[in-house]
N, C-alpha and C. Protein backbone atom coordinates (compact mmCIF):
# COMPACT_ATOMS: atom_id res chain seq x y z
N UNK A 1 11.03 84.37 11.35
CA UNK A 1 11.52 84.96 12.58
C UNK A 1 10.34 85.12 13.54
N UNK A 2 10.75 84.69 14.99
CA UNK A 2 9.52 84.97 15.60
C UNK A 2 9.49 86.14 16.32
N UNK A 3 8.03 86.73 16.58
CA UNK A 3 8.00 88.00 17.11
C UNK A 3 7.44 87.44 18.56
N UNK A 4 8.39 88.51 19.52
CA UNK A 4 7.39 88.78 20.66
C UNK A 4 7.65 90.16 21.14
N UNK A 5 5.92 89.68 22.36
CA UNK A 5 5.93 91.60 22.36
C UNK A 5 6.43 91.48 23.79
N UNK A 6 7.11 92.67 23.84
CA UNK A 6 7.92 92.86 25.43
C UNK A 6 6.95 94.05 26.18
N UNK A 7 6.33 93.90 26.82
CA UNK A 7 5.68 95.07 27.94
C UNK A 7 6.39 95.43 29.11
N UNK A 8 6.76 96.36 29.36
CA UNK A 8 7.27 97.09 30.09
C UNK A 8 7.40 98.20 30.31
N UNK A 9 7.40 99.23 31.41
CA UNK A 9 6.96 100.42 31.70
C UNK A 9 8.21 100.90 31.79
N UNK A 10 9.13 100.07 32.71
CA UNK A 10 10.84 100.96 32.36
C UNK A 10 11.28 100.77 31.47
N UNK A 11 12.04 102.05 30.97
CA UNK A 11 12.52 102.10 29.86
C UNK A 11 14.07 101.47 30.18
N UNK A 12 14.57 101.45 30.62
CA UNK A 12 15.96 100.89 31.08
C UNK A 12 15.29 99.30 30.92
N UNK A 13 15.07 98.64 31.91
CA UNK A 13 14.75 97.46 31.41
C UNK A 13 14.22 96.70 30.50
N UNK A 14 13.35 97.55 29.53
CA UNK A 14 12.67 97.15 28.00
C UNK A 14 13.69 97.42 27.03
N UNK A 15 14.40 98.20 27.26
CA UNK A 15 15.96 98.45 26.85
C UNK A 15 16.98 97.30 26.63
N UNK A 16 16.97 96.69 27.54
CA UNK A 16 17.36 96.07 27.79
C UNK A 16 17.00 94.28 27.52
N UNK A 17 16.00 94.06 27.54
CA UNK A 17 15.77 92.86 27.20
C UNK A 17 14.88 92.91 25.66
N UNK A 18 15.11 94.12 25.18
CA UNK A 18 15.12 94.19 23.53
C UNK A 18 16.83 93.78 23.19
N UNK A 19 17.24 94.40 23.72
CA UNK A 19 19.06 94.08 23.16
C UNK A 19 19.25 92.72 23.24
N UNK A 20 18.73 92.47 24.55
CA UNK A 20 19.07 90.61 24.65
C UNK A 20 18.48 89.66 23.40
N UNK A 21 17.05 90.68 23.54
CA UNK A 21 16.46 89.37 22.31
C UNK A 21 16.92 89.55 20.56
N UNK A 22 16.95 90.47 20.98
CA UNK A 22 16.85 91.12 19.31
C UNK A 22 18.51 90.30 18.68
N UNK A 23 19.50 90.49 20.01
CA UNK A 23 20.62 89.66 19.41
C UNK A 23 20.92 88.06 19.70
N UNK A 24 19.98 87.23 20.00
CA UNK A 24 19.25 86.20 20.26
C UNK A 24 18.18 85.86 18.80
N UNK A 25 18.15 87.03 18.00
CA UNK A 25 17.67 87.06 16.58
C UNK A 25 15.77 86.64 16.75
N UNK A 26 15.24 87.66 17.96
CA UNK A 26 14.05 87.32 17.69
C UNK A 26 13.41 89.09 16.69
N UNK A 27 12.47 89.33 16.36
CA UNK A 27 11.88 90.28 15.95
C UNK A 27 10.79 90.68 17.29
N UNK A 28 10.76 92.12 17.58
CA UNK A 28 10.46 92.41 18.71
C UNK A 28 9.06 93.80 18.24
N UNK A 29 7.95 93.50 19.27
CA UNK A 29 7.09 94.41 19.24
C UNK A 29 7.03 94.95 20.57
N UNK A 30 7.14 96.29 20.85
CA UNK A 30 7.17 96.76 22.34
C UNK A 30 5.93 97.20 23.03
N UNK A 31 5.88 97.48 24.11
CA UNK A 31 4.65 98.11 24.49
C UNK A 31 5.23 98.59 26.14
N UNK A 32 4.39 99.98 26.39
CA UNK A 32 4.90 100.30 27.92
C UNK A 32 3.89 100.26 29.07
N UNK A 33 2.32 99.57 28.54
CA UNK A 33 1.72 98.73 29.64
C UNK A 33 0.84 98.14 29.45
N UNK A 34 -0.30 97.89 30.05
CA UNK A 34 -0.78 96.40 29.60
C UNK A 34 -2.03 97.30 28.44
N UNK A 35 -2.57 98.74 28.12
CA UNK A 35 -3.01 99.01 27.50
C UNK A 35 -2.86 99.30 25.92
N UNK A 36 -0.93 99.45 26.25
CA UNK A 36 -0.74 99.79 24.82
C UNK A 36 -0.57 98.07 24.38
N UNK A 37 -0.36 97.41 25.03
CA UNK A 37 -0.09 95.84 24.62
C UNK A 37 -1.37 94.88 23.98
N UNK A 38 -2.62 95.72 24.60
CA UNK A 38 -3.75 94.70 24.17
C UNK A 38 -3.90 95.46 22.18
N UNK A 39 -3.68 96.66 22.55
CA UNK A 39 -3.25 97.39 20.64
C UNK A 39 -2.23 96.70 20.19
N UNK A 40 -1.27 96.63 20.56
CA UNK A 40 -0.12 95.96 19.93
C UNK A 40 -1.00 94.11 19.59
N UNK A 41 -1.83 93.46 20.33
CA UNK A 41 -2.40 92.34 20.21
C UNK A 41 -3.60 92.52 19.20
N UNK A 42 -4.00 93.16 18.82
CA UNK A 42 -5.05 93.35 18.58
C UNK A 42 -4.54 93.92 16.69
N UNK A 43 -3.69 94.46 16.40
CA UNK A 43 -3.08 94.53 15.25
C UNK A 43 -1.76 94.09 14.90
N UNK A 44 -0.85 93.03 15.17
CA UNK A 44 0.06 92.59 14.85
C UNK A 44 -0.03 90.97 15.99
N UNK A 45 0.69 90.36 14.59
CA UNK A 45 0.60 88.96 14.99
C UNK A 45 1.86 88.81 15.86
N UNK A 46 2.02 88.19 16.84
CA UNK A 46 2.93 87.61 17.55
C UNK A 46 2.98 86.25 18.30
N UNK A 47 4.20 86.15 18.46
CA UNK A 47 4.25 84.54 18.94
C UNK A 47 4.34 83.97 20.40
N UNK A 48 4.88 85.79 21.34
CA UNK A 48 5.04 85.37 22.62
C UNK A 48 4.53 86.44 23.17
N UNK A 49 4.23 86.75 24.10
CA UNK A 49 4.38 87.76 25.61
C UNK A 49 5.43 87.73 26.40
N UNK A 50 6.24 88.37 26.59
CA UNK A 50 6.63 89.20 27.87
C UNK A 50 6.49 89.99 28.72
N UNK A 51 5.82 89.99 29.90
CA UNK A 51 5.20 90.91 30.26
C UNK A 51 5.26 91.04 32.06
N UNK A 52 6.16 92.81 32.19
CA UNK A 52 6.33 92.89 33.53
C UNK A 52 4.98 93.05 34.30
N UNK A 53 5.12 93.07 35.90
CA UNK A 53 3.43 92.81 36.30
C UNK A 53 3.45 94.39 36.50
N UNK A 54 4.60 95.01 37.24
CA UNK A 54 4.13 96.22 37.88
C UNK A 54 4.14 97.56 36.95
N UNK A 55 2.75 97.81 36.28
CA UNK A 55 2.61 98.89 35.54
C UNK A 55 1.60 99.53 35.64
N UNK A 56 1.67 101.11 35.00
CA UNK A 56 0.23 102.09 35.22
C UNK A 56 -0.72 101.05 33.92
N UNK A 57 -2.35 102.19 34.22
CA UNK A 57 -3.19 101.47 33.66
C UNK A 57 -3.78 100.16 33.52
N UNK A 58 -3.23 99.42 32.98
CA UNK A 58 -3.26 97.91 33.41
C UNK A 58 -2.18 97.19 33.64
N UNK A 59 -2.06 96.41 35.12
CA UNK A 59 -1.04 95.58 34.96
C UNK A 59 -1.19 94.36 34.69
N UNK A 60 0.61 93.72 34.76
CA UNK A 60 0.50 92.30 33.78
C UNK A 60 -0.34 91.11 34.18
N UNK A 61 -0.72 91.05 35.77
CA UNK A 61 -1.71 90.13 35.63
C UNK A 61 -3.03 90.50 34.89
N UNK A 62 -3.54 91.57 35.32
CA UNK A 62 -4.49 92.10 34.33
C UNK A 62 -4.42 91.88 32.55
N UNK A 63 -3.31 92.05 32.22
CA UNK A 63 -3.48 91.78 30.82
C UNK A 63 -3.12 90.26 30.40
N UNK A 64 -2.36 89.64 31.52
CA UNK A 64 -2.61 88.33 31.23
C UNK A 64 -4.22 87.42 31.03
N UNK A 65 -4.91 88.18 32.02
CA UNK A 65 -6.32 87.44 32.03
C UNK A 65 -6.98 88.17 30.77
N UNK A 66 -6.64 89.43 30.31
CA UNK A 66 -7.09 90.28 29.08
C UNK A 66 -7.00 88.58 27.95
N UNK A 67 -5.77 88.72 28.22
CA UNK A 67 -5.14 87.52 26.78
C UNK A 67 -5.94 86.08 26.72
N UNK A 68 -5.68 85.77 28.16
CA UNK A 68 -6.57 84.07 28.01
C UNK A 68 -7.97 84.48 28.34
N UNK A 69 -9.18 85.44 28.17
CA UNK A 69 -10.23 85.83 27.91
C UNK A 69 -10.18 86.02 25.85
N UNK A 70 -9.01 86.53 25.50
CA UNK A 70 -9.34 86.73 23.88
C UNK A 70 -9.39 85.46 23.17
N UNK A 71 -10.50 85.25 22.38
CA UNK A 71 -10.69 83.94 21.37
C UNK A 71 -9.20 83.80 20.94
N UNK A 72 -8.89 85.13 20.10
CA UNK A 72 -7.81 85.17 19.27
C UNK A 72 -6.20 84.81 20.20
N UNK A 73 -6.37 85.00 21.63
CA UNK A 73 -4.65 84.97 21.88
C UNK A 73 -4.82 83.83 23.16
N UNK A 74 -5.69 83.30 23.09
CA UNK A 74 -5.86 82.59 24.59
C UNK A 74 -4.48 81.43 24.36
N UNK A 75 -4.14 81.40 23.15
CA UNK A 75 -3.04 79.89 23.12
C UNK A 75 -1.48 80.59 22.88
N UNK A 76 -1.68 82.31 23.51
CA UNK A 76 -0.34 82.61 23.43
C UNK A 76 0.30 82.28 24.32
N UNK A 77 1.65 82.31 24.34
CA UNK A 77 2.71 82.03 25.46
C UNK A 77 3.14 83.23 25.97
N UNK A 78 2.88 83.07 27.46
CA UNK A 78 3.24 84.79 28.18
C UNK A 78 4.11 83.83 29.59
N UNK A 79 5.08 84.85 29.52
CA UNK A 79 6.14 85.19 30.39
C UNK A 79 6.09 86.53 31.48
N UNK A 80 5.88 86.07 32.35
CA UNK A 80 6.05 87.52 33.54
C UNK A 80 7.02 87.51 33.41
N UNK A 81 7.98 88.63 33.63
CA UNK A 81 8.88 88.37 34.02
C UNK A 81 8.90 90.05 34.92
N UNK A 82 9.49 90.35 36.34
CA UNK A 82 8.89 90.92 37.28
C UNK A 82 9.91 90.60 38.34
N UNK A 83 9.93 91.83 39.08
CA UNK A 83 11.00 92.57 40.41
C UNK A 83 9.90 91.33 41.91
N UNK A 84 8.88 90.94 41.39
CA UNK A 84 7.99 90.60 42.37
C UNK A 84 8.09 88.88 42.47
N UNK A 85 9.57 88.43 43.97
CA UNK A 85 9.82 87.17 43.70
C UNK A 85 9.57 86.37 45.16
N UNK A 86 7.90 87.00 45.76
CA UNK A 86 7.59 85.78 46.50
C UNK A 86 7.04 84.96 45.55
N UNK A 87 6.80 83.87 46.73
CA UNK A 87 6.57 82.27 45.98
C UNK A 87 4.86 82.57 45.90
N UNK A 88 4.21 83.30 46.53
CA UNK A 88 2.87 84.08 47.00
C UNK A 88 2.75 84.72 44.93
N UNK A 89 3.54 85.18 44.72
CA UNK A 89 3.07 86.04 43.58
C UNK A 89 3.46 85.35 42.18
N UNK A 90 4.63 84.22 42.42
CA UNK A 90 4.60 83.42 41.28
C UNK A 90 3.31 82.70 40.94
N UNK A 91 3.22 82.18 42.07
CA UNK A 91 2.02 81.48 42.20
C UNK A 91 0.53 82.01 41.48
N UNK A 92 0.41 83.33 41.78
CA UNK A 92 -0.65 84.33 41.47
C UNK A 92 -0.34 84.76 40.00
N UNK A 93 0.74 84.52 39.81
CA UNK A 93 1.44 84.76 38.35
C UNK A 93 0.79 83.54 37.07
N UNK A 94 1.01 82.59 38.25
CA UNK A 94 0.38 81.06 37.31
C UNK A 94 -0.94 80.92 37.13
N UNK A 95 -1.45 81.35 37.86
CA UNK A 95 -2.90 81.61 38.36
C UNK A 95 -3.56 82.36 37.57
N UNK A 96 -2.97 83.67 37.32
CA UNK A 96 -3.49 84.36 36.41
C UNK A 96 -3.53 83.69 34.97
N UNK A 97 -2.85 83.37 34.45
CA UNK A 97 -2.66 82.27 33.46
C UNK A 97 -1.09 82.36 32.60
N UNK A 98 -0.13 82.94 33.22
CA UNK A 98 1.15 82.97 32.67
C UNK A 98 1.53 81.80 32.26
N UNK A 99 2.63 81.32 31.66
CA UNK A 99 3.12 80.32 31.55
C UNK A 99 4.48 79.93 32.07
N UNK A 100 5.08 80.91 32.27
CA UNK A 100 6.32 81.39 32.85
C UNK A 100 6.28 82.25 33.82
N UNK A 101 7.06 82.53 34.90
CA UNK A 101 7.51 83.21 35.29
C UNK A 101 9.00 83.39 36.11
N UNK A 102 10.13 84.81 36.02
CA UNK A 102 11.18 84.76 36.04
C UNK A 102 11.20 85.96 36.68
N UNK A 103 12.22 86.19 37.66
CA UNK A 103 12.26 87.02 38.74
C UNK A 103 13.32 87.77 38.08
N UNK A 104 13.37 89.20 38.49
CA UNK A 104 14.53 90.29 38.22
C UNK A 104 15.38 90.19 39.30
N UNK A 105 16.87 90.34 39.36
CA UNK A 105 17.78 90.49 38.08
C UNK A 105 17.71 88.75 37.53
N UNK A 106 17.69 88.55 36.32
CA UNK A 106 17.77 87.44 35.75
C UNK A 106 19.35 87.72 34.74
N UNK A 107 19.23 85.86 34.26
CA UNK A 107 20.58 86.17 33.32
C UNK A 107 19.90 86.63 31.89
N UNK A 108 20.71 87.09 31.20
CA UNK A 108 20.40 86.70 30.06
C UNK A 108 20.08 85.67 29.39
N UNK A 109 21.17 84.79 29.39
CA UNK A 109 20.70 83.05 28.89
C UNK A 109 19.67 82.91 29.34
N UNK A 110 19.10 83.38 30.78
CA UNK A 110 18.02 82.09 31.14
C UNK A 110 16.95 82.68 30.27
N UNK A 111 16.49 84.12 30.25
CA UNK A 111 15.99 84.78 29.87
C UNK A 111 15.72 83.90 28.67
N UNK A 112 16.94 83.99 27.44
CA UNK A 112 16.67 83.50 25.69
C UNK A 112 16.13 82.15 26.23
N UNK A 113 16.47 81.40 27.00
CA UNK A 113 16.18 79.96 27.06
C UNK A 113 14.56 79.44 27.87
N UNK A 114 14.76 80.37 28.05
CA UNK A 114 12.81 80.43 28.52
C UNK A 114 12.07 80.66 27.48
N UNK A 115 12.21 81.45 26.84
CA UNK A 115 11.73 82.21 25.41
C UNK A 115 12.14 81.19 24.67
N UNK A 116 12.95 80.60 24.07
CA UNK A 116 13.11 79.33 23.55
C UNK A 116 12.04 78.37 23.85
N UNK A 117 12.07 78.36 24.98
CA UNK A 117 11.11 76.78 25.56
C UNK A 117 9.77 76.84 25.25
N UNK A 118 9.16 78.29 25.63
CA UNK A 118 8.02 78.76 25.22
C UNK A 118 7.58 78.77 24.02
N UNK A 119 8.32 79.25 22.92
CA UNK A 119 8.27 78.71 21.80
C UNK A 119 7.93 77.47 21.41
N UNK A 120 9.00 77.20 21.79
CA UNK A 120 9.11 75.31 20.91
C UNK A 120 7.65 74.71 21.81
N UNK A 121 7.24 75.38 22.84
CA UNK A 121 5.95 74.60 23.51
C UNK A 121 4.60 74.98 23.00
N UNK A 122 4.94 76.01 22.14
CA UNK A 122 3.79 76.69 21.61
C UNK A 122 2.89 76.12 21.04
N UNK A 123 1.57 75.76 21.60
CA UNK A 123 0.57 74.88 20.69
C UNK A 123 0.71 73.30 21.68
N UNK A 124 1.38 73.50 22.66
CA UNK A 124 2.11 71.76 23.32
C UNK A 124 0.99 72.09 24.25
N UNK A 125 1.37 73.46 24.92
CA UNK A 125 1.27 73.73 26.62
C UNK A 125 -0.64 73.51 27.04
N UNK A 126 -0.91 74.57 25.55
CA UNK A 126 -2.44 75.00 25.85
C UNK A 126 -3.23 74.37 25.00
């Protein structure tokens, strides 16, 4: 089963796209910003990122560059996924080194099917 970790600061929306995945049959590690996420990286193995940008402490571009700076996670697959849908911040999204990014409100499907893709690209992309 693969794990990914979901970062997010609202609880309604981490709520929420735990339900999606979890019944999508992934195994899920949470975190509510980019500080508790580099702990969550740093002791449990996982296979993806999810990760909203706008949070206290560190945000997700911030912990995206955290990730492709670590020896250990630079070949993870991270997903923004984020209320923030100029073409200005996707862009800055890619930049930072995401691999994805998906604007709020999203569907569900697209959601599992991104997470799917990311997967199956895992080890392809980077």
């Amino acid at each position: 089963m693969k794990k990914i970790l979901v970062v997010e600061d609202e609880l309604s929306f981490r709520t929420l796209i735990e339900r999606i995945l979890k019944r999508a049959g992934f195994d899920l590690a949470v975190a509510a910003d980019g500080v508790e996420a580099t702990a969550v990286l740093q002791t449990q193995n996982v296979d993806l990122m999810i990760s909203d940008w706008n949070m206290p402490n560190m945000d997700g571009s911030q912990l995206v560059r955290w990730v492709r700076r670590s020896p250990a996670h630079t070949r993870l697959p991270v997903l923004m996924l984020t209320v923030r849908t100029l073409p200005a911040d996707e862009v800055e999204g890619f930049e930072c080194g995401a691999d994805d990014y998906l604007a709020k409100p999203y569907s569900p499907k697209e959601l599992v099917a991104r997470v799917e893709r990311l997967l199956g690209a895992n080890g392809v992309w980077r």
